[in-house]
C-alpha atoms as a PDB file:
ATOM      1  CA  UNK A   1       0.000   0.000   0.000  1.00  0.00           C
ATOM      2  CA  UNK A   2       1.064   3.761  -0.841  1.00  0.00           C
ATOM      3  CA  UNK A   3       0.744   5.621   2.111  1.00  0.00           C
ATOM      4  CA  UNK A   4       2.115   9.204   2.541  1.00  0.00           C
ATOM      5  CA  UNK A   5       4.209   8.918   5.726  1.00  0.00           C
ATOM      6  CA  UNK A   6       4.014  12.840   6.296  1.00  0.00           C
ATOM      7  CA  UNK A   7       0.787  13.003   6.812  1.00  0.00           C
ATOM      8  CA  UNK A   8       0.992   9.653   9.295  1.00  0.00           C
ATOM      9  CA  UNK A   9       4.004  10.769  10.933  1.00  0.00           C
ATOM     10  CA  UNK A  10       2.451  14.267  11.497  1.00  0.00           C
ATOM     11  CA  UNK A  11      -1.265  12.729  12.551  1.00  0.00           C
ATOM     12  CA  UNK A  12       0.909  10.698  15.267  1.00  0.00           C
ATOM     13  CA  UNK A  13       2.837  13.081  16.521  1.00  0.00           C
ATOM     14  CA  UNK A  14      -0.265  15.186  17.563  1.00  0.00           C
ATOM     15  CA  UNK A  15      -1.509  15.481  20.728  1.00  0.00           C
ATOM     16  CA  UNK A  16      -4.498  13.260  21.014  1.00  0.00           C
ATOM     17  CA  UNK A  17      -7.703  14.635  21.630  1.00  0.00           C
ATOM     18  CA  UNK A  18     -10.245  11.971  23.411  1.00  0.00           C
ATOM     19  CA  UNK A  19     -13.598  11.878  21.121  1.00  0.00           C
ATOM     20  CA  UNK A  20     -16.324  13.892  22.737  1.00  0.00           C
ATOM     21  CA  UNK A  21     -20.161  13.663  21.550  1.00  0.00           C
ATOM     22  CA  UNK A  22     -22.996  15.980  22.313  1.00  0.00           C
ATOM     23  CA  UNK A  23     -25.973  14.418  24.401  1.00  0.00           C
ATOM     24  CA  UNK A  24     -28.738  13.365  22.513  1.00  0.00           C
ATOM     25  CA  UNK A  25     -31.986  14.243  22.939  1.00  0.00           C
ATOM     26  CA  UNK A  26     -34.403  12.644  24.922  1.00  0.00           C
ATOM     27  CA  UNK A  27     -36.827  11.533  21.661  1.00  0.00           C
ATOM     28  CA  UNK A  28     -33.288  10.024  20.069  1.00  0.00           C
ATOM     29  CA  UNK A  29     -33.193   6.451  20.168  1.00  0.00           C
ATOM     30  CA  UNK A  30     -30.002   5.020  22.556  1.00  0.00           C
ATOM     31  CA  UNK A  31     -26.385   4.711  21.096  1.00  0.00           C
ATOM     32  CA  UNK A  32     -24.628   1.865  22.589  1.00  0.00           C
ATOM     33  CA  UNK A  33     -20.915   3.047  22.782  1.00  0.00           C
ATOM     34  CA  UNK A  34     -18.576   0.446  23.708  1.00  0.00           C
ATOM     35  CA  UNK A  35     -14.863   2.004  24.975  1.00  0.00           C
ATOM     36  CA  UNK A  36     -11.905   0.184  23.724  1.00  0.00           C
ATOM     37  CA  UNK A  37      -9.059   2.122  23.914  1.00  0.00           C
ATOM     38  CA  UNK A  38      -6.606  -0.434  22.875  1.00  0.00           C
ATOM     39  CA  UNK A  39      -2.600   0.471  23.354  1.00  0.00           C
ATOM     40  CA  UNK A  40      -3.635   3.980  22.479  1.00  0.00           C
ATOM     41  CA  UNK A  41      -0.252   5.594  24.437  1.00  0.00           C
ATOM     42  CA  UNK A  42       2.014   3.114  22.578  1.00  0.00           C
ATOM     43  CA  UNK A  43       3.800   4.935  19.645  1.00  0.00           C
ATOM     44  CA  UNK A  44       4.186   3.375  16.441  1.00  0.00           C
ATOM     45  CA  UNK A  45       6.032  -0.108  15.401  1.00  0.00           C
ATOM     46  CA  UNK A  46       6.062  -0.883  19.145  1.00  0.00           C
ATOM     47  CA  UNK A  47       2.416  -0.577  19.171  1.00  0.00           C
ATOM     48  CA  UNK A  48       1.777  -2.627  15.996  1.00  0.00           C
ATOM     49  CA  UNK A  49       4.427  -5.402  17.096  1.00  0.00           C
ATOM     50  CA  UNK A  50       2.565  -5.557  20.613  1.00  0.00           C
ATOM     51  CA  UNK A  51      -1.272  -6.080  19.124  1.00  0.00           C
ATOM     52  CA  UNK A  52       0.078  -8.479  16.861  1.00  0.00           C
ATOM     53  CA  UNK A  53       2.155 -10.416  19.774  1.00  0.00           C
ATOM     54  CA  UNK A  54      -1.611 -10.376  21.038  1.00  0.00           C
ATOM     55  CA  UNK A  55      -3.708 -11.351  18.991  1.00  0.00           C
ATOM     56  CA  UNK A  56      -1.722 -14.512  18.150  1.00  0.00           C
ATOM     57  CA  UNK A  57      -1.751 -15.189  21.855  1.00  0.00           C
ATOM     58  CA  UNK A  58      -4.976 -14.304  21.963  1.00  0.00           C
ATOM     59  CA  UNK A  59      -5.892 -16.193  18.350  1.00  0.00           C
ATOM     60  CA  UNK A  60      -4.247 -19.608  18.480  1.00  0.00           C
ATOM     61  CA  UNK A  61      -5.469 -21.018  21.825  1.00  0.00           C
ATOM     62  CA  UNK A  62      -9.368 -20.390  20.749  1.00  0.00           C
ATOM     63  CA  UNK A  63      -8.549 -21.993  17.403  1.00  0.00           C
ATOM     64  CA  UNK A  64      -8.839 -25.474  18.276  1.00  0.00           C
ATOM     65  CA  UNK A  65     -11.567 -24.500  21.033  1.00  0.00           C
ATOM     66  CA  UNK A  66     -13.507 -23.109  18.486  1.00  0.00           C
ATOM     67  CA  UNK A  67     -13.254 -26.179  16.050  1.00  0.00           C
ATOM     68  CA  UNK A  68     -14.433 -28.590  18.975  1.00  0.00           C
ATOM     69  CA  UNK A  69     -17.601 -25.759  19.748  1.00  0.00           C
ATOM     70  CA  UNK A  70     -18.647 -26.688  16.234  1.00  0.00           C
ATOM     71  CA  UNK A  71     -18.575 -30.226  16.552  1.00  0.00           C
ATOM     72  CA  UNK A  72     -20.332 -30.614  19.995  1.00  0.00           C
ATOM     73  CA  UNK A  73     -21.738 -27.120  20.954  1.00  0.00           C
ATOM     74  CA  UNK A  74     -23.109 -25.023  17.578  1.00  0.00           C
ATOM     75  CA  UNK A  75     -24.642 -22.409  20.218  1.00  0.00           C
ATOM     76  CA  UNK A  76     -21.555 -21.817  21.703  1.00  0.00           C
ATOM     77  CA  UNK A  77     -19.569 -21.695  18.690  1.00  0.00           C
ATOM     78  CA  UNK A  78     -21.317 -18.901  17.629  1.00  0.00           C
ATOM     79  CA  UNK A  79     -21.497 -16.895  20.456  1.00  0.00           C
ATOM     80  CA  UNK A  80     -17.262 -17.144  20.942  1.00  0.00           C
ATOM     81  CA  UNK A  81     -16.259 -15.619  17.906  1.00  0.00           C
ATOM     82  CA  UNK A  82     -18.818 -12.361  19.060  1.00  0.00           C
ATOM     83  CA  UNK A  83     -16.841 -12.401  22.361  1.00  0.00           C
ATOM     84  CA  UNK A  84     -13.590 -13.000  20.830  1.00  0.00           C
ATOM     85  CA  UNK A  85     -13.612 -10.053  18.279  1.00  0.00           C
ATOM     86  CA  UNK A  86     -15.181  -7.688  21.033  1.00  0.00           C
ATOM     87  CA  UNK A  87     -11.432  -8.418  22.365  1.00  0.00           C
ATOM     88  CA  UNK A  88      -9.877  -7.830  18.992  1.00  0.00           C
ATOM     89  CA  UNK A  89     -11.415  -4.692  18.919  1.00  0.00           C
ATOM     90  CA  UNK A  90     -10.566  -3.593  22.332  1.00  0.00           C
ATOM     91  CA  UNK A  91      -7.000  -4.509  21.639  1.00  0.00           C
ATOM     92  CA  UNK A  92      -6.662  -2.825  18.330  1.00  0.00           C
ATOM     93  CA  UNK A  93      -8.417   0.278  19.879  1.00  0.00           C
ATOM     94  CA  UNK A  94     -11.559   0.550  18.459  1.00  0.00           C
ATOM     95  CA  UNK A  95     -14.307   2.071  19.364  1.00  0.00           C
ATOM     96  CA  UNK A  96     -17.468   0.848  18.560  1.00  0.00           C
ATOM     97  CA  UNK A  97     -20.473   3.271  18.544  1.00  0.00           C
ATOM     98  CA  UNK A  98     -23.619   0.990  17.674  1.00  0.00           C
ATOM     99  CA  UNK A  99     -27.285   2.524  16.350  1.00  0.00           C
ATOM    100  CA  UNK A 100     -29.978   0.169  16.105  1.00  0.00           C
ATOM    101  CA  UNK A 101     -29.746  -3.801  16.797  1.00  0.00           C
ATOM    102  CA  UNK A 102     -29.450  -6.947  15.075  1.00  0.00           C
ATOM    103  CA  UNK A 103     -32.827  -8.997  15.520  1.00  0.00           C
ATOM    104  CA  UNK A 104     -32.328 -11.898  17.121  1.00  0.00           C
ATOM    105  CA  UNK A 105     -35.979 -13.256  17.185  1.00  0.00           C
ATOM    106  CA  UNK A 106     -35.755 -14.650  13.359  1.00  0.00           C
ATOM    107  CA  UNK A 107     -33.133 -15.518  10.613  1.00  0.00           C
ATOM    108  CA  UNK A 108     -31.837 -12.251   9.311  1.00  0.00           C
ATOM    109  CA  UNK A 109     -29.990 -11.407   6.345  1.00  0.00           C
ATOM    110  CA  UNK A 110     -27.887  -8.505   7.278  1.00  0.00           C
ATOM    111  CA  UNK A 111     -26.976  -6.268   3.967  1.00  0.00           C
ATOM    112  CA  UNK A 112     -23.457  -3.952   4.562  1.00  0.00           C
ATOM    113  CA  UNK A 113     -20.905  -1.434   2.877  1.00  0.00           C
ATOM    114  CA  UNK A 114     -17.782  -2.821   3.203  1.00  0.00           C
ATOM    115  CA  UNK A 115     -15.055  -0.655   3.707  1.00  0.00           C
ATOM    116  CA  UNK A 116     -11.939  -2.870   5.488  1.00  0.00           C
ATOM    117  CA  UNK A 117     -10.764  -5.799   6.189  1.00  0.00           C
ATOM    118  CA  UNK A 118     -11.255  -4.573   9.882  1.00  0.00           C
ATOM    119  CA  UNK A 119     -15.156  -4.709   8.889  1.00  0.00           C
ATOM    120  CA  UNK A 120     -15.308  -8.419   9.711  1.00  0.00           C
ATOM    121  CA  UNK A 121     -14.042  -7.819  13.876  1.00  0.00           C
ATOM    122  CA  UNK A 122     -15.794  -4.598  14.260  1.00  0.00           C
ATOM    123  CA  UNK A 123     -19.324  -6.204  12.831  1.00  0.00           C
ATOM    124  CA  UNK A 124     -18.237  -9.521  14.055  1.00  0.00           C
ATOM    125  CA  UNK A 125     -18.343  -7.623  17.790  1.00  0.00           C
ATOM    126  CA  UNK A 126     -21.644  -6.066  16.934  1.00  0.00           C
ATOM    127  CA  UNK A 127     -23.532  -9.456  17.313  1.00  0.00           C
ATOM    128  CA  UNK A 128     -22.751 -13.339  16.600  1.00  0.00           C
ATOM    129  CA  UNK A 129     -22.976 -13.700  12.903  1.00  0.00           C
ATOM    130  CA  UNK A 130     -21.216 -15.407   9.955  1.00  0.00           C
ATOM    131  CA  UNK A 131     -20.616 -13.625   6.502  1.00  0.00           C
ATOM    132  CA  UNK A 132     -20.791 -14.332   2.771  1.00  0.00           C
ATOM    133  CA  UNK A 133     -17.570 -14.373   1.154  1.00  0.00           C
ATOM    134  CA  UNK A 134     -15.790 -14.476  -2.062  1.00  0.00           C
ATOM    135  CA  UNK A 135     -14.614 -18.122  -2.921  1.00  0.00           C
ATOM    136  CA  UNK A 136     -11.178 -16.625  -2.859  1.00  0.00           C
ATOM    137  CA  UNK A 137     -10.994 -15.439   0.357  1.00  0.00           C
ATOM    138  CA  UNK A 138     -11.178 -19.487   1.803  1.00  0.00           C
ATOM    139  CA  UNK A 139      -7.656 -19.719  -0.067  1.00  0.00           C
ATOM    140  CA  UNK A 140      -5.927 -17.073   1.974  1.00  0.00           C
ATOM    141  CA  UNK A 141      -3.503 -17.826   4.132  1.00  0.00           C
ATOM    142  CA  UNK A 142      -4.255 -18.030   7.984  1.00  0.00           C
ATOM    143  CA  UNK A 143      -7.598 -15.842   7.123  1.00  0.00           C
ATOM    144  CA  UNK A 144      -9.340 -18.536   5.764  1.00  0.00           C
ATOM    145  CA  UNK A 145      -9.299 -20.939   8.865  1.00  0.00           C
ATOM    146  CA  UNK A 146     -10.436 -18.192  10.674  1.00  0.00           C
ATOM    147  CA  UNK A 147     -13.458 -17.888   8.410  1.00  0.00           C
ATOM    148  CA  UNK A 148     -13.820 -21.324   8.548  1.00  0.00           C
ATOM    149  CA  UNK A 149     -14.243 -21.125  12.136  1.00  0.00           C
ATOM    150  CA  UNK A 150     -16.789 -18.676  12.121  1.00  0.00           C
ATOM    151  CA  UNK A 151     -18.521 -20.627   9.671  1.00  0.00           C
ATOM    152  CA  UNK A 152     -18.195 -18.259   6.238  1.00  0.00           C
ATOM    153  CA  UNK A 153     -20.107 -19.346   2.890  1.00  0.00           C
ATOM    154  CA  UNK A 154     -18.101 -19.301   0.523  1.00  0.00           C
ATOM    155  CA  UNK A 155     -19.170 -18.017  -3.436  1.00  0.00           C
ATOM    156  CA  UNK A 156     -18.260 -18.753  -6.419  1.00  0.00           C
ATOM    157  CA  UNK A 157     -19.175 -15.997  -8.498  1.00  0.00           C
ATOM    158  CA  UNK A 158     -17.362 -17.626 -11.503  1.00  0.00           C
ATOM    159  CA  UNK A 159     -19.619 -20.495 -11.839  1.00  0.00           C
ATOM    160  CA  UNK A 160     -23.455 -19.837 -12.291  1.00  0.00           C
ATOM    161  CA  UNK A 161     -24.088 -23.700 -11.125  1.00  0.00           C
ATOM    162  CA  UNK A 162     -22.522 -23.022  -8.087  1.00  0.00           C
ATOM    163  CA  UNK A 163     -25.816 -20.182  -6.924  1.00  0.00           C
ATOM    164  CA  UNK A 164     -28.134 -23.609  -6.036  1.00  0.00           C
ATOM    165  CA  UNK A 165     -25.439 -25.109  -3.785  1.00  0.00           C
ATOM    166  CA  UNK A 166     -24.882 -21.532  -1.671  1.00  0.00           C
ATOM    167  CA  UNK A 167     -28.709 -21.019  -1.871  1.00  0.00           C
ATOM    168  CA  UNK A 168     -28.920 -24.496  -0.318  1.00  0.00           C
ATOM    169  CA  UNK A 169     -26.764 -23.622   2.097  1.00  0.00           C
ATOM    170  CA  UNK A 170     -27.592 -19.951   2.860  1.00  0.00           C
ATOM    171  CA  UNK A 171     -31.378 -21.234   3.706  1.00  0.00           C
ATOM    172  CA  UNK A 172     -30.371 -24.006   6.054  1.00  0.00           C
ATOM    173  CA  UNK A 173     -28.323 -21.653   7.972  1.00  0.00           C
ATOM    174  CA  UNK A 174     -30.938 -18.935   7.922  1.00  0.00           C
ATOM    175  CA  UNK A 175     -33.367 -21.710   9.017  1.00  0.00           C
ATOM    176  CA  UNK A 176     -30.833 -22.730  12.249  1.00  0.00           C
ATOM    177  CA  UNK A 177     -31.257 -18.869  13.262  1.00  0.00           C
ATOM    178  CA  UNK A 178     -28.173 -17.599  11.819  1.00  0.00           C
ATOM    179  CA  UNK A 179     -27.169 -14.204  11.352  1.00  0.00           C
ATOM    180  CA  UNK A 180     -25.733 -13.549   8.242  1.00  0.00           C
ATOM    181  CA  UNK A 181     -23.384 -11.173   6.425  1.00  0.00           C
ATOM    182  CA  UNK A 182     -24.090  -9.827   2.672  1.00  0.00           C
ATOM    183  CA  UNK A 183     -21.346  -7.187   1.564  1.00  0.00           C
ATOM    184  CA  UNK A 184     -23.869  -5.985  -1.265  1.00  0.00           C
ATOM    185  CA  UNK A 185     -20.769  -3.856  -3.340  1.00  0.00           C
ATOM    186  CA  UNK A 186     -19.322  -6.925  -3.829  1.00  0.00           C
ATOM    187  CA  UNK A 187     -15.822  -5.297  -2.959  1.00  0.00           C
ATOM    188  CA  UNK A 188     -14.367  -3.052  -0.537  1.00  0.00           C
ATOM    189  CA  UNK A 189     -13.995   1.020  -0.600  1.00  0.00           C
ATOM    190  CA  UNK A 190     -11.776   3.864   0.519  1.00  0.00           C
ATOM    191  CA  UNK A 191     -15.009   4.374   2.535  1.00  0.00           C
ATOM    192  CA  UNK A 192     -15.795   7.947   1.005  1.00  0.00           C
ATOM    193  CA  UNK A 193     -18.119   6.412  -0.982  1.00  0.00           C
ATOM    194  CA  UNK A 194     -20.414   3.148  -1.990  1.00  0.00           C
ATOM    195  CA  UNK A 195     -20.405   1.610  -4.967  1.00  0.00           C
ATOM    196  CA  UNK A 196     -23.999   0.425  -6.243  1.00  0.00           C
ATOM    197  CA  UNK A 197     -25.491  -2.815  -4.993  1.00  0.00           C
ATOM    198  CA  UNK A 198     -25.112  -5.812  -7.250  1.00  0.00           C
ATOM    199  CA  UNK A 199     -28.477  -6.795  -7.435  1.00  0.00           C
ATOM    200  CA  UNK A 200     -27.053 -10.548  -8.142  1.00  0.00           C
ATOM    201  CA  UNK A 201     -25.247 -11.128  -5.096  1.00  0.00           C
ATOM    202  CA  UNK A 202     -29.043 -11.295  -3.441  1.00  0.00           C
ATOM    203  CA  UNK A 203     -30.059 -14.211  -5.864  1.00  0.00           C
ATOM    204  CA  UNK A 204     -29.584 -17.062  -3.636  1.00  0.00           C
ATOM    205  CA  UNK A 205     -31.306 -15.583  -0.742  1.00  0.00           C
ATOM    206  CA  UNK A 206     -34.224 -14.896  -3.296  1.00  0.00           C
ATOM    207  CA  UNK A 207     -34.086 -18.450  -4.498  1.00  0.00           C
ATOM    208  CA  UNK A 208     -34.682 -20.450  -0.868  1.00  0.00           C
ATOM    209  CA  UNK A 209     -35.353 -17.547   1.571  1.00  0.00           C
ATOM    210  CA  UNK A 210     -38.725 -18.318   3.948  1.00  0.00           C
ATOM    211  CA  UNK A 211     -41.237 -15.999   4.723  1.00  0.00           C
ATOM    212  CA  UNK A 212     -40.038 -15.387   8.024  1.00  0.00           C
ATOM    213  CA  UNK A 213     -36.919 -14.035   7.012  1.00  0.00           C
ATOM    214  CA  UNK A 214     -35.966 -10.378   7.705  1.00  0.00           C
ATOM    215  CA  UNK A 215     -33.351  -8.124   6.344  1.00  0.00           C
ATOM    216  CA  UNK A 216     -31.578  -5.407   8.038  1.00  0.00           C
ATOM    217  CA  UNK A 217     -29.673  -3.247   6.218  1.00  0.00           C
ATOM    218  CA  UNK A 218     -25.948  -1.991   7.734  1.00  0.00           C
ATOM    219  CA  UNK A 219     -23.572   1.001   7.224  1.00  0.00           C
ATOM    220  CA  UNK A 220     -19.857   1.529   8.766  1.00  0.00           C
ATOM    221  CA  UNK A 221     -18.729   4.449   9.171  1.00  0.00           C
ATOM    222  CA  UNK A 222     -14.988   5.395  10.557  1.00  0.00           C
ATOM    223  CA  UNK A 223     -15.277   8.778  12.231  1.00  0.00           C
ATOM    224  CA  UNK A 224     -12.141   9.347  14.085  1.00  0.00           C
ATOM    225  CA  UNK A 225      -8.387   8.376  14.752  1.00  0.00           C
ATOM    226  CA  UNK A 226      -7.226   9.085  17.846  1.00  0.00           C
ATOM    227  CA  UNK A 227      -9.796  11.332  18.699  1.00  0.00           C
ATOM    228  CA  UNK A 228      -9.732  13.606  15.885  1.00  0.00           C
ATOM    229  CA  UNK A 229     -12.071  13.162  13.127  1.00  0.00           C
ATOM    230  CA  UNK A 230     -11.220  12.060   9.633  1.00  0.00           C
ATOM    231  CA  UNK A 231     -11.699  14.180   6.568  1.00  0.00           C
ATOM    232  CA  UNK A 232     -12.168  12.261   3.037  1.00  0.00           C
ATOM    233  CA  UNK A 233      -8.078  12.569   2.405  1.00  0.00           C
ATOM    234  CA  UNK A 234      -7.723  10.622   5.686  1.00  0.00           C
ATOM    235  CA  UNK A 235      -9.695   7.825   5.218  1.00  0.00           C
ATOM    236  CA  UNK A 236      -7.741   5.626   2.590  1.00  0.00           C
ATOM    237  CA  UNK A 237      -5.503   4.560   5.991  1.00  0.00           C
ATOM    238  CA  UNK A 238      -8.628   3.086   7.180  1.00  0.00           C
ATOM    239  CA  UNK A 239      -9.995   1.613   3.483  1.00  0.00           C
ATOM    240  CA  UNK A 240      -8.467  -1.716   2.102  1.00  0.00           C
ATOM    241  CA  UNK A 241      -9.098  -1.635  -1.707  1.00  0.00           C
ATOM    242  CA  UNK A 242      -7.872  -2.272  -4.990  1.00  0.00           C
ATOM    243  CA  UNK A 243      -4.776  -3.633  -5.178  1.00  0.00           C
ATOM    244  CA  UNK A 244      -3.518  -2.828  -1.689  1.00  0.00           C
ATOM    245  CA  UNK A 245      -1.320  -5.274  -0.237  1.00  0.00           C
ATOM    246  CA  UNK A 246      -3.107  -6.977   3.080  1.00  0.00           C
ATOM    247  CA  UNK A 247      -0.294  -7.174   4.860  1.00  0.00           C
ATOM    248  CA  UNK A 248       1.383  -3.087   4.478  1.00  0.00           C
ATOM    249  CA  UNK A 249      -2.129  -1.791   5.498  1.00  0.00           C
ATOM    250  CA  UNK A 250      -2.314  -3.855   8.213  1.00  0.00           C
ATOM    251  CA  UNK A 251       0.979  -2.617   9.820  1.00  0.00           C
ATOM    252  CA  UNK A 252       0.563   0.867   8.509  1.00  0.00           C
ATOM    253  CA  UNK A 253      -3.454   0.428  10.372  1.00  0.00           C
ATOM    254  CA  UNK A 254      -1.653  -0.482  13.820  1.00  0.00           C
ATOM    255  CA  UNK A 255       0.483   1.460  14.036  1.00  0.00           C
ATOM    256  CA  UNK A 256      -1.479   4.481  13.914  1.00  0.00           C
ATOM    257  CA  UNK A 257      -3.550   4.751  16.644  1.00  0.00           C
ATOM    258  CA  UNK A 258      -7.578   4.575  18.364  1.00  0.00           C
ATOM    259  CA  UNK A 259     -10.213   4.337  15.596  1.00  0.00           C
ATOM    260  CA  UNK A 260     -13.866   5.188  16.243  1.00  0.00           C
ATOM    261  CA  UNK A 261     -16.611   3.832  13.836  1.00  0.00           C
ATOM    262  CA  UNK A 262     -20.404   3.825  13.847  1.00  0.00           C
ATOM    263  CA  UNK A 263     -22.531   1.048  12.966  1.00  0.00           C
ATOM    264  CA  UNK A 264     -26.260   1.902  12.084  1.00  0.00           C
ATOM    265  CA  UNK A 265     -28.551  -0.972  11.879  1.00  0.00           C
ATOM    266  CA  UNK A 266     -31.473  -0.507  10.107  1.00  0.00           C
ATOM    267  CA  UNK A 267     -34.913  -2.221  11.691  1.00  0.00           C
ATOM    268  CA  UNK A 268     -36.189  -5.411  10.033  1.00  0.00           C
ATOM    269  CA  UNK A 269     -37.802  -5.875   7.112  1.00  0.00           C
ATOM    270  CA  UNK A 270     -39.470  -8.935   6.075  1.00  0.00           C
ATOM    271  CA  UNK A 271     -38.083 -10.607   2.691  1.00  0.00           C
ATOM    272  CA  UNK A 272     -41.585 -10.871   1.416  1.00  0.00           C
ATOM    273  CA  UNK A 273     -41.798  -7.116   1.016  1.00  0.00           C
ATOM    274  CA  UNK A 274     -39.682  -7.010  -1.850  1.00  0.00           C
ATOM    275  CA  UNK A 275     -41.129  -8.526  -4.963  1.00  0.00           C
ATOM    276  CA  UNK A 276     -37.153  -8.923  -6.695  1.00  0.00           C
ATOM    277  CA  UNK A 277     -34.023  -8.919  -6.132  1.00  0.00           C
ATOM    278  CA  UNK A 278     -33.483  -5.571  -7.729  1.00  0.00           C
ATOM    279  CA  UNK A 279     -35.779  -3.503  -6.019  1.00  0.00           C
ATOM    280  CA  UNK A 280     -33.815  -5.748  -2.614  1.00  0.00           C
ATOM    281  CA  UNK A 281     -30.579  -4.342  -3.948  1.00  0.00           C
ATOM    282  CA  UNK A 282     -32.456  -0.640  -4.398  1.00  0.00           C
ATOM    283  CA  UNK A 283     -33.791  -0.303  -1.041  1.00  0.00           C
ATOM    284  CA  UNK A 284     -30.852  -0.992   0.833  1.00  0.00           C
ATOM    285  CA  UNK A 285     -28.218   0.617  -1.247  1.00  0.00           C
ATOM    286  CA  UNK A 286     -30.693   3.981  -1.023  1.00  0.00           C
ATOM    287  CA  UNK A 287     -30.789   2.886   3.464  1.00  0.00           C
ATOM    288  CA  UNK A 288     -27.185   2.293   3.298  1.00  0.00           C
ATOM    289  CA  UNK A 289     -26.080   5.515   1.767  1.00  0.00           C
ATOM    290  CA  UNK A 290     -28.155   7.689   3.481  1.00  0.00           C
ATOM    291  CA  UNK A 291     -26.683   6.435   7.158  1.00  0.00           C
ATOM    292  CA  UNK A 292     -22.856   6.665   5.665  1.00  0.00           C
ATOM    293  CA  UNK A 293     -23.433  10.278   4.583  1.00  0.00           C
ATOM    294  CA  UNK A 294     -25.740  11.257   8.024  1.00  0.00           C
ATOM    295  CA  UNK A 295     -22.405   9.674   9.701  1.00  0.00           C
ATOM    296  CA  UNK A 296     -19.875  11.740   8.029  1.00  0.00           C
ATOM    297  CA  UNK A 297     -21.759  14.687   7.989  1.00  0.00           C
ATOM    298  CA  UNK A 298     -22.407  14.356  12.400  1.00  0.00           C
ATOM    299  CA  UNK A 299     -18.770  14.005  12.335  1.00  0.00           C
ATOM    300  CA  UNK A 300     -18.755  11.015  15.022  1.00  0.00           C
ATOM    301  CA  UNK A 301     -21.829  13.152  16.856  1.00  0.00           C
ATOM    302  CA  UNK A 302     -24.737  10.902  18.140  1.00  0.00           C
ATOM    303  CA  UNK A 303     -27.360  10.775  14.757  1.00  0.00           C
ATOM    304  CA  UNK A 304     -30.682  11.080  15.726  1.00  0.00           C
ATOM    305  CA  UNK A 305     -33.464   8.848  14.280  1.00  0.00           C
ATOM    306  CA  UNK A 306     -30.493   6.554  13.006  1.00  0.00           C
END
């Protein structure tokens, strides 16, 4: 990744300013904010080389705990990953401001910008779920065990015969009471922006979803590092896109400080109100945007009605 280490050397030398937020009114609905400051006084490559000393400590133990979970204990296994990537977060120093909730009455389909590859703990921390993924992604390295362990479905997006076999799968899961993840973009962003919703990527759940599924629509938001907000020339540190290399934005990512991001959850809407796909992909690309922009334009302030 290109990153222009003046304007990261000169973000971390600032002071840093702890993230304030006006009261909401009384009529606003509640903002869960979860405090996790994470090494936040550590400078630099010691900070980075300490979180990842962590999270390997933290990481390989659970991996083989996890793996038995799913064999004996599917309840548990999916409530360990939520608790293990609230610790991610708190270790990596993220705070996570949360607007709205994740019904957990029914199967929902949860439909999300995707911004970064630290999307999957920060929504991972939200609530226990399991996302759709790219049929490349279970050939990474390290990352895909750990999607295997919380239980990723895999796509194919190369081979149309392959939609029957995830829609298959995506129902049973739905039917067990799963939560799960749809990035709808189909890609990730420098977060300034969303591309449009790819009305195929909703095809399988249109193929086997029940009636008594609900979707809930999702948008991230990054608001501040180290207390002090981002502008739109900031955010590519946060945004893992295009041909970025994983592993330089990681390091470049912890080494730079707190992050705060907002998470607005949209409130359930039953599958059966859409009569396609398209007009699916419509709705919550138009519910989507409109919480990214209200986000950006609060500047980390608490939204009301979100």
């Amino acid at each position: 990744m290109a990153v222009d280490e003046e304007r990261s050397g000169a973000r971390r030398n600032r002071e840093p300013r702890p993230a304030t937020s006006a009261k909401p009114d009384a009529d606003a609905e509640a903002v869960e904010t979860v405090d996790l400051p994470g090494l936040s006084s550590v400078p630099g490559p010691l900070r980075a080389g300490l979180i990842l000393a962590a999270f390997m400590g933290l990481t390989l133990p659970l991996m083989p705990l996890q793996y038995l979970l799913l064999k004996v204990a599917p309840g548990g296994a999916r409530r360990l990953p939520n608790w293990y990537h609230r610790t991610v977060c708190r270790l990596l120093g993220i705070r996570l401001h949360v607007h709205g909730k994740v019904d957990s009455g029914r199967p929902v389909l949860l439909v999300a910008n995707h911004v970064s590859w630290l999307d999957i703990p920060v929504l991972s921390a939200v609530a226990p779920l399991s996302f759709i993924a790219k049929r490349e992604v279970g050939t990474w390295p390290f990352v895909s065990s750990l999607a295997r362990l919380q239980r990723t479905v895999f796509v194919d997006r190369t081979r149309r015969s392959a939609v029957g076999e995830v829609a298959t799968e995506m129902a049973g899961r739905l039917a067990a009471g799963d939560t799960l993840v749809l990035f709808a973009e189909g890609t990730s962003t420098d977060g300034n922006r969303l591309m449009p919703f790819k009305s195929a990527l909703f095809s399988s759940v249109f193929q086997e979803a029940g009636p008594e599924l609900s979707v809930q629509t999702l948008a991230l938001t990054y608001t501040h590092l180290h207390g002090i907000p981002l502008g739109r020339a900031d955010r590519h540190m946060i945004g893992w896109y295009g041909d970025m290399e994983m592993g330089d934005h990681a390091w470049t990512l912890l080494q730079s400080g707190p992050l705060d991001v907002h998470i607005t959850i949209g409130d359930p809407m039953p599958i059966g109100k859409f009569a396609t796909r398209k007009e699916l992909a419509s709705h919550t690309e138009v519910a989507v945007r409109s919480a990214v922009v209200a986000a950006l334009r609060a500047g980390g302030k608490p939204i009301e009605g979100a």
